[in-house]
PDB file of N, CA and C in Angstrom:
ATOM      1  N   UNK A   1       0.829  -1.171   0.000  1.00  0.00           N
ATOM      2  CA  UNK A   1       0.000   0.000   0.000  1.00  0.00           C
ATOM      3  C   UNK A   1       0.878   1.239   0.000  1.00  0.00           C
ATOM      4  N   UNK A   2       0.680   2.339  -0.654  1.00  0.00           N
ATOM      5  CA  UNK A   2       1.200   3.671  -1.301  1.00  0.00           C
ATOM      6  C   UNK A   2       0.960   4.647   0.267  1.00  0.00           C
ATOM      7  N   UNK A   3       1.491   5.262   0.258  1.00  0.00           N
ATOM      8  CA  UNK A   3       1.085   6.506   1.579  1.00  0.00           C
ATOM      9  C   UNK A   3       0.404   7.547   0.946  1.00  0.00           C
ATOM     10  N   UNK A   4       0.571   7.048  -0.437  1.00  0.00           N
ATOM     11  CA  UNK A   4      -0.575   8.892  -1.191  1.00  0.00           C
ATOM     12  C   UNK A   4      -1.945   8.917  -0.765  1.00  0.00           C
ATOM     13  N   UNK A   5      -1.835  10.355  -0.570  1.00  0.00           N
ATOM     14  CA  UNK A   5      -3.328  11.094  -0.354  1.00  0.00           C
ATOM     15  C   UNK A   5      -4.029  10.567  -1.625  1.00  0.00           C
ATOM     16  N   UNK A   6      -5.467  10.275  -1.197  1.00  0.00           N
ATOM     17  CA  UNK A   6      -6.673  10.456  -2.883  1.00  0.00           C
ATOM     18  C   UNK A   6      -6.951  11.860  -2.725  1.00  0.00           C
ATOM     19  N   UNK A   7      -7.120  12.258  -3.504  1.00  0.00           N
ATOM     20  CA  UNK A   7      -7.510  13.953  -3.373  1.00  0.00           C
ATOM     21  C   UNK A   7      -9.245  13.306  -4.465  1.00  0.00           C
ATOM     22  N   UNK A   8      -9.953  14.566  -3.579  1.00  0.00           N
ATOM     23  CA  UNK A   8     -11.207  13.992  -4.183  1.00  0.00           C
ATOM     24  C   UNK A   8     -11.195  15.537  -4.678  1.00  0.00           C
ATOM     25  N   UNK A   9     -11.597  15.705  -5.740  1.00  0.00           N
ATOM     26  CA  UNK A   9     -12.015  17.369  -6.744  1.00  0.00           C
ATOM     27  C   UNK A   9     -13.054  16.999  -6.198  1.00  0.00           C
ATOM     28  N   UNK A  10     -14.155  18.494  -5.904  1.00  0.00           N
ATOM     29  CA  UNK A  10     -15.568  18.200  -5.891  1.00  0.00           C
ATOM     30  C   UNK A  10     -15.410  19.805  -6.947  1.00  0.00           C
ATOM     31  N   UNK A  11     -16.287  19.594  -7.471  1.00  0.00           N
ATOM     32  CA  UNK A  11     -16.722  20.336  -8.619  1.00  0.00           C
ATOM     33  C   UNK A  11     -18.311  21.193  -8.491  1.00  0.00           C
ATOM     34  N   UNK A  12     -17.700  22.541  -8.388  1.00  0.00           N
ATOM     35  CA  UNK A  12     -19.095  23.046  -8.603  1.00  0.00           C
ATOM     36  C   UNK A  12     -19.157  24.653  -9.070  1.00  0.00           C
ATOM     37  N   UNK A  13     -20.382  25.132  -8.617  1.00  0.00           N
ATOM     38  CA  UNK A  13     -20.196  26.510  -9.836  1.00  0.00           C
ATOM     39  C   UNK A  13     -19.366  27.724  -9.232  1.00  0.00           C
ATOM     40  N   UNK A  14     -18.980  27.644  -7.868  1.00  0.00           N
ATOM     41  CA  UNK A  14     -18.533  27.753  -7.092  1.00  0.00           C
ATOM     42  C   UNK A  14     -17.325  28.098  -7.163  1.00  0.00           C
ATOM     43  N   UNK A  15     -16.569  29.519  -7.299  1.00  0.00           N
ATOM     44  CA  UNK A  15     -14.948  29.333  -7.616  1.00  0.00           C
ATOM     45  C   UNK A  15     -14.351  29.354  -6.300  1.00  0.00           C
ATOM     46  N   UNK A  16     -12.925  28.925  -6.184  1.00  0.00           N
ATOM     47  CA  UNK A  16     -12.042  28.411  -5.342  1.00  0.00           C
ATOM     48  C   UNK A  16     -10.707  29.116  -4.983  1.00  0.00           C
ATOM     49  N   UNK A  17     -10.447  29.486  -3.949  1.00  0.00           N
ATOM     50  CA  UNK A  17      -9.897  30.251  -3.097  1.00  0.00           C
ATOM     51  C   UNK A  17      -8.776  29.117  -2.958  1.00  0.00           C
ATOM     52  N   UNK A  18      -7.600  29.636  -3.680  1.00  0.00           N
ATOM     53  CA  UNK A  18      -6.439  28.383  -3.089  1.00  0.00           C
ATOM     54  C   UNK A  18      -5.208  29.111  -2.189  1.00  0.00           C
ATOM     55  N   UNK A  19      -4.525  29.108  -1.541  1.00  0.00           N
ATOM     56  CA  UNK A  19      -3.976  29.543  -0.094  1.00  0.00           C
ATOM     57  C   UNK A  19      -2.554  28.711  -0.461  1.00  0.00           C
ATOM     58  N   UNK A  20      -1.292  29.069  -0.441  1.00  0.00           N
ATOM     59  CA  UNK A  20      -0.196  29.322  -0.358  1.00  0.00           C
ATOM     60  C   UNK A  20       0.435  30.169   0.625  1.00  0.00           C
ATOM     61  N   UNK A  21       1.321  29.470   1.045  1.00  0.00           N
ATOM     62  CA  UNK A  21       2.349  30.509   2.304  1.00  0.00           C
ATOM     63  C   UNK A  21       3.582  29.843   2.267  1.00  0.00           C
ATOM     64  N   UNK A  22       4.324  30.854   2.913  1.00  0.00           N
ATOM     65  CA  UNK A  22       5.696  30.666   2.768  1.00  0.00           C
ATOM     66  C   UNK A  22       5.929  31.651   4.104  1.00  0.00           C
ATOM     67  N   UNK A  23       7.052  31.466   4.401  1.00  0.00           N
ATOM     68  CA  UNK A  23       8.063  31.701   5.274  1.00  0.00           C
ATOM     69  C   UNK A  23       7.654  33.326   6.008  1.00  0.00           C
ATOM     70  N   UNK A  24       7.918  33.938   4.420  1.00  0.00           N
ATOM     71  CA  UNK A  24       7.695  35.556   4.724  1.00  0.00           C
ATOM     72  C   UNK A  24       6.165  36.144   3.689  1.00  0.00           C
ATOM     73  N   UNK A  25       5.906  35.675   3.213  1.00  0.00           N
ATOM     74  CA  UNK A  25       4.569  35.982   2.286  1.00  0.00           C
ATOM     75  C   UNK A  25       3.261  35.109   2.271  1.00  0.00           C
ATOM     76  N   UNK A  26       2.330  35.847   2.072  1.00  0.00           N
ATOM     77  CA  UNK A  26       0.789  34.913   1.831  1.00  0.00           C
ATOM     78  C   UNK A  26       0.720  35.094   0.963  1.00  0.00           C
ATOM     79  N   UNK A  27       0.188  34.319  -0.156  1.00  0.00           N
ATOM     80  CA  UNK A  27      -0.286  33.995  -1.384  1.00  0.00           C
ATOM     81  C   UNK A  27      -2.037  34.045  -1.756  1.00  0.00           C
ATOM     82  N   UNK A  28      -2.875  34.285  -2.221  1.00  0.00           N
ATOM     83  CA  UNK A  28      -3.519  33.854  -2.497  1.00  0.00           C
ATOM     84  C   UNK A  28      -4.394  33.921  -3.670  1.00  0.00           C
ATOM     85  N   UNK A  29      -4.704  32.855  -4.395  1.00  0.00           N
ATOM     86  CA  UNK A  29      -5.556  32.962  -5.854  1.00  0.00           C
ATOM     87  C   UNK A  29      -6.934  32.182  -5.652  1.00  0.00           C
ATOM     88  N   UNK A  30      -7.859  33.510  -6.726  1.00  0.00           N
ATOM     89  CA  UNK A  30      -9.301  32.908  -6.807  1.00  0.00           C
ATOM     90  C   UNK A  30      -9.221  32.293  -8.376  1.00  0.00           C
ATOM     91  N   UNK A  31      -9.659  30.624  -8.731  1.00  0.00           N
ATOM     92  CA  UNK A  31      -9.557  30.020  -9.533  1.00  0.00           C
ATOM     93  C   UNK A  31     -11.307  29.505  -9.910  1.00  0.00           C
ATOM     94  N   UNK A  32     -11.441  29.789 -11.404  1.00  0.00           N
ATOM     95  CA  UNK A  32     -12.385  29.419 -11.825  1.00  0.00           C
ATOM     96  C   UNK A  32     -12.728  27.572 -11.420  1.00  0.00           C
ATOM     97  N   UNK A  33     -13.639  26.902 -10.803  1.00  0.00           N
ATOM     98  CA  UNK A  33     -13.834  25.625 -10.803  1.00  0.00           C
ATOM     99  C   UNK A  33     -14.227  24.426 -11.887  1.00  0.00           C
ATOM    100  N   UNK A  34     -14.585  25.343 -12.870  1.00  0.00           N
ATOM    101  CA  UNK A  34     -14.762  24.707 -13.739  1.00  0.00           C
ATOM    102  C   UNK A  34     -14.060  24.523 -15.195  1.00  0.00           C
ATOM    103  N   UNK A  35     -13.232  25.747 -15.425  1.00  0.00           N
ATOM    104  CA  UNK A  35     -12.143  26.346 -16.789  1.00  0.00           C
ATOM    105  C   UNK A  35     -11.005  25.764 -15.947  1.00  0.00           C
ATOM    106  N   UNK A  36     -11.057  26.033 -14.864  1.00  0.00           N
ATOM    107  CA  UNK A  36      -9.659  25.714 -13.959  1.00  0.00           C
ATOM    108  C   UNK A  36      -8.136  27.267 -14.310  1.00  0.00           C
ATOM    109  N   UNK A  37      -9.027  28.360 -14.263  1.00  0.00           N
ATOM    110  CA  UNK A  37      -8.561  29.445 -15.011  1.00  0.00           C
ATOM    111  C   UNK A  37      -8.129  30.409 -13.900  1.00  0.00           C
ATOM    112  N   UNK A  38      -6.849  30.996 -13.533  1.00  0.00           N
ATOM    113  CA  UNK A  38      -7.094  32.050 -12.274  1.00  0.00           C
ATOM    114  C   UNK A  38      -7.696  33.322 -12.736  1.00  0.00           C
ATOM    115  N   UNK A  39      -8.352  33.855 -11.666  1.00  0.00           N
ATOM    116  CA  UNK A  39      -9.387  34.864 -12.258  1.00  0.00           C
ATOM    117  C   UNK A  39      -8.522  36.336 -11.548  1.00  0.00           C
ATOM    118  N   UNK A  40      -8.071  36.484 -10.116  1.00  0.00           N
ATOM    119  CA  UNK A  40      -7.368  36.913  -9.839  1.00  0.00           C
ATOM    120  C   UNK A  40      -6.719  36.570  -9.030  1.00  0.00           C
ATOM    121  N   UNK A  41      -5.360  37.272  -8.325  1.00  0.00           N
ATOM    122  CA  UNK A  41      -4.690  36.645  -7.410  1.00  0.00           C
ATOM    123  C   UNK A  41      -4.418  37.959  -5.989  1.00  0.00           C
ATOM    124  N   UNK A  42      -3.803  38.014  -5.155  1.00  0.00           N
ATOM    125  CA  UNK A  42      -3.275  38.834  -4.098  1.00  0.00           C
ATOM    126  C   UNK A  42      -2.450  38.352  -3.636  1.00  0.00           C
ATOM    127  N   UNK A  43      -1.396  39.530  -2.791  1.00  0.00           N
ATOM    128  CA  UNK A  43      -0.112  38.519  -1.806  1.00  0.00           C
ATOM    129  C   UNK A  43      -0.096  39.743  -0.593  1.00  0.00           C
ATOM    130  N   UNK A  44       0.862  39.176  -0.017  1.00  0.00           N
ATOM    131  CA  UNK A  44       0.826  40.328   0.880  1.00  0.00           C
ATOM    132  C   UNK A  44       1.991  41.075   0.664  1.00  0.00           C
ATOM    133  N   UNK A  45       2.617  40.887   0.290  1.00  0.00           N
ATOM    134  CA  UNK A  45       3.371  41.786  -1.291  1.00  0.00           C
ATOM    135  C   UNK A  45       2.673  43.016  -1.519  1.00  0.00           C
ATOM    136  N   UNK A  46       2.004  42.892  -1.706  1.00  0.00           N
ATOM    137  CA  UNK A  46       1.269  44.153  -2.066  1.00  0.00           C
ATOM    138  C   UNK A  46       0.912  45.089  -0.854  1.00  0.00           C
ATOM    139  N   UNK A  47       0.554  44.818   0.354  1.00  0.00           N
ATOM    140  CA  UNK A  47       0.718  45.433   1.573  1.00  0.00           C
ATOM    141  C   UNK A  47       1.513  45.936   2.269  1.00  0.00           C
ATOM    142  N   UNK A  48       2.773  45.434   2.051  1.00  0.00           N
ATOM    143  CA  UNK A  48       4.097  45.014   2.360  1.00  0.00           C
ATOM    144  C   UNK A  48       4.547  46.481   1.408  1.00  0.00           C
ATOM    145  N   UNK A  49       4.451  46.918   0.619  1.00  0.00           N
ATOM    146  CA  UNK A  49       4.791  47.586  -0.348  1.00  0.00           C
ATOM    147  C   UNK A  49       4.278  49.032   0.017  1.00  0.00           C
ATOM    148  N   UNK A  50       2.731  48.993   0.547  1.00  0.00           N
ATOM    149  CA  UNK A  50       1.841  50.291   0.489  1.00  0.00           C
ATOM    150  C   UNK A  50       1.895  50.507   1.712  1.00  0.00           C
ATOM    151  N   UNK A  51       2.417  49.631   3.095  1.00  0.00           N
ATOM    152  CA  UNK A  51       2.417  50.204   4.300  1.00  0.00           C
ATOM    153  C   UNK A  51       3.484  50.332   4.668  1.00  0.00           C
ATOM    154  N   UNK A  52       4.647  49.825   3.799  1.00  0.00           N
ATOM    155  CA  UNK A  52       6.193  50.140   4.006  1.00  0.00           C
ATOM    156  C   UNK A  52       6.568  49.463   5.466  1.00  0.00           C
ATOM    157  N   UNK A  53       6.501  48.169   6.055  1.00  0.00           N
ATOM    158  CA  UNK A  53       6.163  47.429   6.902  1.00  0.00           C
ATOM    159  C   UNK A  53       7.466  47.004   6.777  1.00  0.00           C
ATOM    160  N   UNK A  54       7.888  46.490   8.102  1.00  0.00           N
ATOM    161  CA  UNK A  54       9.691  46.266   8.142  1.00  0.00           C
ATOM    162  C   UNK A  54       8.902  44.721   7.912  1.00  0.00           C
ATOM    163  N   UNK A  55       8.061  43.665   8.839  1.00  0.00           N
ATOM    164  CA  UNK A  55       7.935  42.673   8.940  1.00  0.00           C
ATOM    165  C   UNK A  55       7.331  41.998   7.806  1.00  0.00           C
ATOM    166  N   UNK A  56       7.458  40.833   7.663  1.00  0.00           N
ATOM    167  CA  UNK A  56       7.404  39.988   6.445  1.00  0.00           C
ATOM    168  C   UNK A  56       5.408  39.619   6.887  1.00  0.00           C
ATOM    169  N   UNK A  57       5.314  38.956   7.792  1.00  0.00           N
ATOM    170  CA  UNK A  57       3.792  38.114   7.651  1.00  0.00           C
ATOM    171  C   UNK A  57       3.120  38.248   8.853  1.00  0.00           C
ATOM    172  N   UNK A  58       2.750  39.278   9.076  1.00  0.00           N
ATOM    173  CA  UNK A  58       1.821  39.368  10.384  1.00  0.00           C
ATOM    174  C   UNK A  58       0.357  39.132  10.591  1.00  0.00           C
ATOM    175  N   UNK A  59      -0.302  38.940  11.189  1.00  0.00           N
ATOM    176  CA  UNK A  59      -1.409  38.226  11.408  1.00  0.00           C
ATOM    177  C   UNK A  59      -2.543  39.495  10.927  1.00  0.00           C
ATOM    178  N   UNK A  60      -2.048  40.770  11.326  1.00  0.00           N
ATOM    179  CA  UNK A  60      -3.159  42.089  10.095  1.00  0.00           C
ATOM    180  C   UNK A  60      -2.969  42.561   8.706  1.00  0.00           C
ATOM    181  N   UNK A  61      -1.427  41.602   8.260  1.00  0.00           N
ATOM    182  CA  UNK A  61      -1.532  41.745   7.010  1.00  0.00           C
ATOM    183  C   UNK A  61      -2.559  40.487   6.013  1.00  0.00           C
ATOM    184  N   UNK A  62      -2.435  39.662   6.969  1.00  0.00           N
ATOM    185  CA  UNK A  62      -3.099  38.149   5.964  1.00  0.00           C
ATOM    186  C   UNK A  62      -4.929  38.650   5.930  1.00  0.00           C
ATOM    187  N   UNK A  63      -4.898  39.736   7.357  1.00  0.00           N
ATOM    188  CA  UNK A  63      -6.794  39.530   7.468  1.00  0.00           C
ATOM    189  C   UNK A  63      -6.676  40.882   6.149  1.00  0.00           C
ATOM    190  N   UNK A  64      -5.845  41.685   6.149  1.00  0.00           N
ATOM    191  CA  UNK A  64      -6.011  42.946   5.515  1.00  0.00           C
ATOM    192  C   UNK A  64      -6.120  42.369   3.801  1.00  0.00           C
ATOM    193  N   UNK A  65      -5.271  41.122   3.471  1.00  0.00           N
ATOM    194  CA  UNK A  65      -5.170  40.680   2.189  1.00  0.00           C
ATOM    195  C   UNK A  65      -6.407  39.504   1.825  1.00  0.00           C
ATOM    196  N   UNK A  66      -7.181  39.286   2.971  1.00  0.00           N
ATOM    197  CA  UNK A  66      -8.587  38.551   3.232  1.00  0.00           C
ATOM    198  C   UNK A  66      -9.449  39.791   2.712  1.00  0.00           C
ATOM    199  N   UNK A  67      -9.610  41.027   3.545  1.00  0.00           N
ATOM    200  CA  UNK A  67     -10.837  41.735   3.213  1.00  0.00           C
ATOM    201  C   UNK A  67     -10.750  42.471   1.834  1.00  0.00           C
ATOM    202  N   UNK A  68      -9.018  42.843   1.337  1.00  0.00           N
ATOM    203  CA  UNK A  68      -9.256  43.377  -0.359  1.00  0.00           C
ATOM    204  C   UNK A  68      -9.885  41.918  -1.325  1.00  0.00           C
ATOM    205  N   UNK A  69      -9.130  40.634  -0.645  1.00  0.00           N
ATOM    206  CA  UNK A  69      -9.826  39.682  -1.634  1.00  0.00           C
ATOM    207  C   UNK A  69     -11.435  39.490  -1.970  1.00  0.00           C
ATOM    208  N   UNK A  70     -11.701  40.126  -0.556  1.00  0.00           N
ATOM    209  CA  UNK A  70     -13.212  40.179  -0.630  1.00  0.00           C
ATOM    210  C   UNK A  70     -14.105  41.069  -1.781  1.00  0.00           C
ATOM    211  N   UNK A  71     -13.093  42.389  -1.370  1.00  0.00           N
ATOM    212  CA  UNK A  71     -13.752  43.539  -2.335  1.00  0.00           C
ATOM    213  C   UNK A  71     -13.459  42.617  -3.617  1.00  0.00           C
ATOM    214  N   UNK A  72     -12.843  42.425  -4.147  1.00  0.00           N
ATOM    215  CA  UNK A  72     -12.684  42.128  -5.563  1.00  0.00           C
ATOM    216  C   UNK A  72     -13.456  40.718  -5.907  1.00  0.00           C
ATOM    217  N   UNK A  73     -14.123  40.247  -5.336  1.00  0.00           N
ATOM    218  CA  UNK A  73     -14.544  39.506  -5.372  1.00  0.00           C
ATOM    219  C   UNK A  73     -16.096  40.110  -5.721  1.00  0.00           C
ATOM    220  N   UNK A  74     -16.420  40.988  -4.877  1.00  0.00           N
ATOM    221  CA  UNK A  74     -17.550  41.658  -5.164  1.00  0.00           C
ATOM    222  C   UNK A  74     -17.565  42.441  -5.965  1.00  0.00           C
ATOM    223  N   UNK A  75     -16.844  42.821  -6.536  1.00  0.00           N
ATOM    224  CA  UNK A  75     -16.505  43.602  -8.208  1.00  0.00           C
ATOM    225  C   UNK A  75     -17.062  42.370  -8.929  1.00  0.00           C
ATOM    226  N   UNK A  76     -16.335  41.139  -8.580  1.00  0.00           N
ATOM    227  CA  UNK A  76     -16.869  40.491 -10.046  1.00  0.00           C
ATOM    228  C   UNK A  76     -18.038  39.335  -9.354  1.00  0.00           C
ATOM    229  N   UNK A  77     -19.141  40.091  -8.811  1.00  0.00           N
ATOM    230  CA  UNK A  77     -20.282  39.508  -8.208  1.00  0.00           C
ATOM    231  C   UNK A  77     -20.112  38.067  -7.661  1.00  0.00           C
ATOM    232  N   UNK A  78     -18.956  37.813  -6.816  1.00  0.00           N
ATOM    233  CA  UNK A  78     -18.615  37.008  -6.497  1.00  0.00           C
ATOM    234  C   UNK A  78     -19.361  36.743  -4.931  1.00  0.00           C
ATOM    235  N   UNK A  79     -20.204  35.649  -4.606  1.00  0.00           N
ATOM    236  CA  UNK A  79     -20.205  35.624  -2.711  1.00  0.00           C
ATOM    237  C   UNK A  79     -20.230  34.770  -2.269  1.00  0.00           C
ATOM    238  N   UNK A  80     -19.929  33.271  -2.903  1.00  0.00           N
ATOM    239  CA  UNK A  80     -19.619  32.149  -1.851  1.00  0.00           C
ATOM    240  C   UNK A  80     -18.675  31.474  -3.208  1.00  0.00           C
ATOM    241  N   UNK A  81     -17.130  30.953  -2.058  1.00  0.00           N
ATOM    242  CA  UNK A  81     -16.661  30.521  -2.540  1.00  0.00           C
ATOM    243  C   UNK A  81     -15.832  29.244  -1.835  1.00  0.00           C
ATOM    244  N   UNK A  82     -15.050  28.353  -2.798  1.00  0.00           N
ATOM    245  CA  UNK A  82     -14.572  27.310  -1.649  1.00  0.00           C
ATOM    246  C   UNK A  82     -13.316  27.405  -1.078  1.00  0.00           C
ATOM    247  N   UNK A  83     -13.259  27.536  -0.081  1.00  0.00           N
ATOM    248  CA  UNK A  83     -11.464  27.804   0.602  1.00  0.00           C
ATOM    249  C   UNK A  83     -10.936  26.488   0.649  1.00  0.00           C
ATOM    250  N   UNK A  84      -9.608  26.781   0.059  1.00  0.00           N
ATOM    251  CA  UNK A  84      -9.242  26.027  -0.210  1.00  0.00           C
ATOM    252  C   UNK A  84      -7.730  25.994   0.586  1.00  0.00           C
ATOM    253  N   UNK A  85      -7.389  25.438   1.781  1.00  0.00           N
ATOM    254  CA  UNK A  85      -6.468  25.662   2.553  1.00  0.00           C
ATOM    255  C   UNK A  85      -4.594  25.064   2.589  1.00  0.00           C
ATOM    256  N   UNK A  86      -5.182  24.414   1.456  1.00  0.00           N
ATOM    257  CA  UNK A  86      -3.510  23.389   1.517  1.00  0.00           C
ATOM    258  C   UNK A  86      -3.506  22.371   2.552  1.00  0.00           C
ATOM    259  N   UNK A  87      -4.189  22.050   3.205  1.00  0.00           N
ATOM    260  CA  UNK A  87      -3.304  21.352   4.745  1.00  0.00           C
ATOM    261  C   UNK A  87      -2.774  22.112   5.508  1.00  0.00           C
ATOM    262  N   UNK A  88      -2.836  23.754   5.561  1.00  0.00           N
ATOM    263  CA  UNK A  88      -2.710  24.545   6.962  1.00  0.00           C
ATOM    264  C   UNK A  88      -3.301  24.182   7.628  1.00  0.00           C
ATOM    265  N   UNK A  89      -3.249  24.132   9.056  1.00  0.00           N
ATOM    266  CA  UNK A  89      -3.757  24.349   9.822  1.00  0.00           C
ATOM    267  C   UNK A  89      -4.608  25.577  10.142  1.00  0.00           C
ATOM    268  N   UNK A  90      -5.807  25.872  10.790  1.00  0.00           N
ATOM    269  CA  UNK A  90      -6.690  26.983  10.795  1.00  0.00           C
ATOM    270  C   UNK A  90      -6.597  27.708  12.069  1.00  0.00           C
ATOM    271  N   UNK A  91      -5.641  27.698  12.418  1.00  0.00           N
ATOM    272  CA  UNK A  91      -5.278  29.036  13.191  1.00  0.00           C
ATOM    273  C   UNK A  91      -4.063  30.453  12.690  1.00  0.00           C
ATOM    274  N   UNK A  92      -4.285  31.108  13.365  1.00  0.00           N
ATOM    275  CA  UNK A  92      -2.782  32.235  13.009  1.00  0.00           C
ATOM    276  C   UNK A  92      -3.683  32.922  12.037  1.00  0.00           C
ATOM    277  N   UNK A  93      -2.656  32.788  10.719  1.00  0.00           N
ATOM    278  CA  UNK A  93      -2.519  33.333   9.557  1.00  0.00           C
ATOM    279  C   UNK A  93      -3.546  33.624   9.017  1.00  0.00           C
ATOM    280  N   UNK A  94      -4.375  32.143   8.753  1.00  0.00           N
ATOM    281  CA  UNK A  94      -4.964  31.175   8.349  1.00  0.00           C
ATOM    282  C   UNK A  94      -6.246  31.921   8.311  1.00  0.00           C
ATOM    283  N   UNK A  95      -6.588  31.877   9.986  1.00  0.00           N
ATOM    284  CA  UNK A  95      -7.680  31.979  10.837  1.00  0.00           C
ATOM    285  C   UNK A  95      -7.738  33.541  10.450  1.00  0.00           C
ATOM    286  N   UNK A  96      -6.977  34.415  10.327  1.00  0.00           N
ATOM    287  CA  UNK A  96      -6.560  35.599   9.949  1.00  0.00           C
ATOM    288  C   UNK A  96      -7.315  36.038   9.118  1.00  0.00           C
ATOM    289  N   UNK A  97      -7.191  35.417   7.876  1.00  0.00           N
ATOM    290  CA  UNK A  97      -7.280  35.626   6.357  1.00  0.00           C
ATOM    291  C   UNK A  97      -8.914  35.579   6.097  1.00  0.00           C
ATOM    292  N   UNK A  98      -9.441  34.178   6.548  1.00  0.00           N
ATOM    293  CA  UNK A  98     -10.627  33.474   6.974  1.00  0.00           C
ATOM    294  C   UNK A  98     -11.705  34.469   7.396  1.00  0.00           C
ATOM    295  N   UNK A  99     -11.223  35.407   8.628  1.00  0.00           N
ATOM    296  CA  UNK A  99     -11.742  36.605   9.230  1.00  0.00           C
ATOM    297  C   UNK A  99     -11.728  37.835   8.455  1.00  0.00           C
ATOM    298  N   UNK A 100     -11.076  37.898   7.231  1.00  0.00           N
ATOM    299  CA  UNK A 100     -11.137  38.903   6.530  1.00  0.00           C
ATOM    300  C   UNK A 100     -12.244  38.687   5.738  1.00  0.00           C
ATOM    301  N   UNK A 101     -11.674  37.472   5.126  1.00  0.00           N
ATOM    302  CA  UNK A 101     -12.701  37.251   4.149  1.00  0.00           C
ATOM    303  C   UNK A 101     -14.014  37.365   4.180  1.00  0.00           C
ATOM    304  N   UNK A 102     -14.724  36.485   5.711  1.00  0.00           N
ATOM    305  CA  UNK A 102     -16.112  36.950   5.782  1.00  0.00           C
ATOM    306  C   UNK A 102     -15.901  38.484   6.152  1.00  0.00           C
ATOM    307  N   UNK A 103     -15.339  39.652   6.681  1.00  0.00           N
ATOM    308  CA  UNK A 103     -15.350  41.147   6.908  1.00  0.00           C
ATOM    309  C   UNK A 103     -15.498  41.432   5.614  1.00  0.00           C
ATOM    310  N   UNK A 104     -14.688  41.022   4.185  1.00  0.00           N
ATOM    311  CA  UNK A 104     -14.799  41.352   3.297  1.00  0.00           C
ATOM    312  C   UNK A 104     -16.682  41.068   2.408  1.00  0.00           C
ATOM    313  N   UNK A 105     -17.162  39.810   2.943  1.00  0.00           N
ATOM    314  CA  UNK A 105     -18.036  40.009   1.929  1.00  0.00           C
ATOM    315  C   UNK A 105     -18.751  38.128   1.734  1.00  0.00           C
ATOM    316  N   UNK A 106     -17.414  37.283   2.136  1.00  0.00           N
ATOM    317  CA  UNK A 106     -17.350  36.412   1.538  1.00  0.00           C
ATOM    318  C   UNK A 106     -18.607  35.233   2.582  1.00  0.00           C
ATOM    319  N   UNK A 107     -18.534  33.977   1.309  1.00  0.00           N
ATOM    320  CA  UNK A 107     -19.519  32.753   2.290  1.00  0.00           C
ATOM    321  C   UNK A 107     -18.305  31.712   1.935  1.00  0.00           C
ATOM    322  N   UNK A 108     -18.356  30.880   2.644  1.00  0.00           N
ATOM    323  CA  UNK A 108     -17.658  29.662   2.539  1.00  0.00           C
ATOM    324  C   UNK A 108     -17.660  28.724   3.488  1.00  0.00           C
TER     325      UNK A 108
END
């Protein structure tokens, strides 16, 4: 017997919130579920940039890069989508981002 994960796709009309992190940055892209197309993306790169922030990943930059994902989401009449976490764990960052997202707008 193999140790691989089955990954089950569930498929629906529903686009998908996929979550990347690293060391010093959050990642995150909204992906069409069905084209399998990214529609847009955010990092905290971009925060990091406009608040001139010495620190790399703090827990009000991930919610702050949660609630713009939100707005833009509602630009493109977006309001429930599937989070899609990697195998983080759902605290910190995570839990952070999560909290933006519904501040921003979002269902999931």
């Amino acid at each position: 017997m193999s140790n691989k994960k089955k990954i089950k796709f569930v498929i629906k009309n529903y686009p998908r919130l996929i979550l990347k992190r690293s060391n010093k940055f959050f990642y995150v892209q909204i992906v069409d579920n069905l084209t399998f197309k990214v529609l847009f993306s955010y990092s905290t790169l971009y925060f990091l940039n406009k608040l001139k922030q010495k620190k790399y990943l703090t827990c009000k930059s991930s919610f702050l890069v949660g609630k713009q994902i939100g707005k833009l989401c509602s630009q493109y009449h977006i309001k429930k989508i599937i989070f899609d976490r990697n195998n983080y764990l759902y605290h910190g960052h995570v839990k952070a981002l999560a909290n933006g997202l519904r501040s921003g707008g979002l269902i999931f």
